[in-house]
Protein backbone atom coordinates (compact mmCIF):
# COMPACT_ATOMS: atom_id res chain seq x y z
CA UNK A 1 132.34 114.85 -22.84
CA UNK A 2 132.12 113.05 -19.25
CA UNK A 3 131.54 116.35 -17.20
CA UNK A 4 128.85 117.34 -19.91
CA UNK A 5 126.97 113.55 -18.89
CA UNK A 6 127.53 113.87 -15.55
CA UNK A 7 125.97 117.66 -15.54
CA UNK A 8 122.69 115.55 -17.27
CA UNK A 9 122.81 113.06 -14.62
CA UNK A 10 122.92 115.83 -12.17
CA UNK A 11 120.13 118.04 -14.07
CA UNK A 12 117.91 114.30 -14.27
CA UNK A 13 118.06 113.77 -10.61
CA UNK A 14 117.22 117.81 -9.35
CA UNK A 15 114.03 117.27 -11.26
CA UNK A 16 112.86 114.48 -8.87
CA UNK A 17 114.36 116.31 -5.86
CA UNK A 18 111.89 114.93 -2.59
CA UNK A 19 110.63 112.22 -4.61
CA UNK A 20 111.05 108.97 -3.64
CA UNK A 21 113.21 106.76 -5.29
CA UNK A 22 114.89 103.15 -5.52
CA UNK A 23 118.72 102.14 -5.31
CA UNK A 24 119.89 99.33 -6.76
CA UNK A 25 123.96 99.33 -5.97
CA UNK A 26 126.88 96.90 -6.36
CA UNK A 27 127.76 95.68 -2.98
CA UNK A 28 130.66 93.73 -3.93
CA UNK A 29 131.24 90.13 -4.18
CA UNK A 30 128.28 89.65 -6.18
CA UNK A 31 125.92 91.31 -4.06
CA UNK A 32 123.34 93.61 -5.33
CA UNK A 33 121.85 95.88 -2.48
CA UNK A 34 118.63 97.76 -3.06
CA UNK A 35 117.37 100.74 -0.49
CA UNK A 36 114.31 102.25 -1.23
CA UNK A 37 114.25 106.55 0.57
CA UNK A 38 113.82 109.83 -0.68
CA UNK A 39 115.95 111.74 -2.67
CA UNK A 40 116.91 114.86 -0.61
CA UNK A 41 119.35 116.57 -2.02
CA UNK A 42 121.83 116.93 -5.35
CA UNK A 43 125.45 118.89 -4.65
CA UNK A 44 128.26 119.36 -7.63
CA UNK A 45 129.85 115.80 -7.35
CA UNK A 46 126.90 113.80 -4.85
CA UNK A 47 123.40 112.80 -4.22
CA UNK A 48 122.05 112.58 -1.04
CA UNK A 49 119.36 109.98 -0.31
CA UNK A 50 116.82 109.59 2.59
CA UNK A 51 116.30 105.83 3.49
CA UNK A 52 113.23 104.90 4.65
CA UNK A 53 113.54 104.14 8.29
CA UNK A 54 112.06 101.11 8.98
CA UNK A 55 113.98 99.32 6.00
CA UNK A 56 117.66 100.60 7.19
CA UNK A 57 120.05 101.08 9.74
CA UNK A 58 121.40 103.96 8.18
CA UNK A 59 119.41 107.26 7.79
CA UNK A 60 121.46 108.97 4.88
CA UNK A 61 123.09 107.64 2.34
CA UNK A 62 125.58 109.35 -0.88
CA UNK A 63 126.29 108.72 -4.43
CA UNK A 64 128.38 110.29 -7.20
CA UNK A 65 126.74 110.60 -10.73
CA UNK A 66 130.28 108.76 -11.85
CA UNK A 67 128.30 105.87 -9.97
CA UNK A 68 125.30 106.04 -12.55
CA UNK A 69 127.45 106.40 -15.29
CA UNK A 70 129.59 103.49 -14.63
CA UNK A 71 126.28 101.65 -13.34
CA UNK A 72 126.94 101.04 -10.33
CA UNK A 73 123.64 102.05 -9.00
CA UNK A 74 120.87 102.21 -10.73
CA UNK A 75 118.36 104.88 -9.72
CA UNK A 76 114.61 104.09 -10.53
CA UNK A 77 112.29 106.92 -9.42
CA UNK A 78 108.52 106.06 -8.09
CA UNK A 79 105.47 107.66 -9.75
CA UNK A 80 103.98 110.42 -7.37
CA UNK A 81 100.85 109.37 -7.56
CA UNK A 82 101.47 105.31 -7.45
CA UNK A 83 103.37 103.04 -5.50
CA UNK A 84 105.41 101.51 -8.68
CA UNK A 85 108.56 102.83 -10.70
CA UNK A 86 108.02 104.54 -13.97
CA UNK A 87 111.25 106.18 -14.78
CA UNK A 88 114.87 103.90 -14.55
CA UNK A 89 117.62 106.87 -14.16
CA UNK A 90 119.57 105.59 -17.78
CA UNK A 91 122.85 107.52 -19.12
């Protein structure tokens, strides 16, 4: 039943492929870190994200759909035609 959510999770994020998108991830030791980018690409176990590059040091950053499932990020995807989220990636 896991590998049939996970295939949603993955099928959820290739429809917003090049959209962009906010992160909202556990950082440890109650941290909560929160990148906004684009979301560039979806592979069999990862997402790739596109930080923005003003915002970050790093230019790329990963994430397994196990890490949506377990919610450890949150994804929240940006309405193309607004600057505001409409859609919170939910399991």
């Amino acid at each position: 039943m896991a590998k049939n959510t996970l295939l949603d999770i993955k099928r959820n994020l290739d429809a917003h492929i090049g959209q962009k998108i906010t992160l909202r991830a556990n950082g440890g030791r109650r941290k909560t870190i929160e990148r906004t980018g684009v979301l560039e690409e979806t592979y069999p176990s990862v997402f790739i994200v596109k930080l923005d590059e003003e915002q970050e040091t790093f230019k790329r950053v990963s994430y397994s759909y196990a890490d949506i499932l377990t919610e450890s990020v949150e994804v929240m995807v940006f309405d193309p035609g607004s600057e505001t989220s409409s859609y919170n990636m939910e399991t």
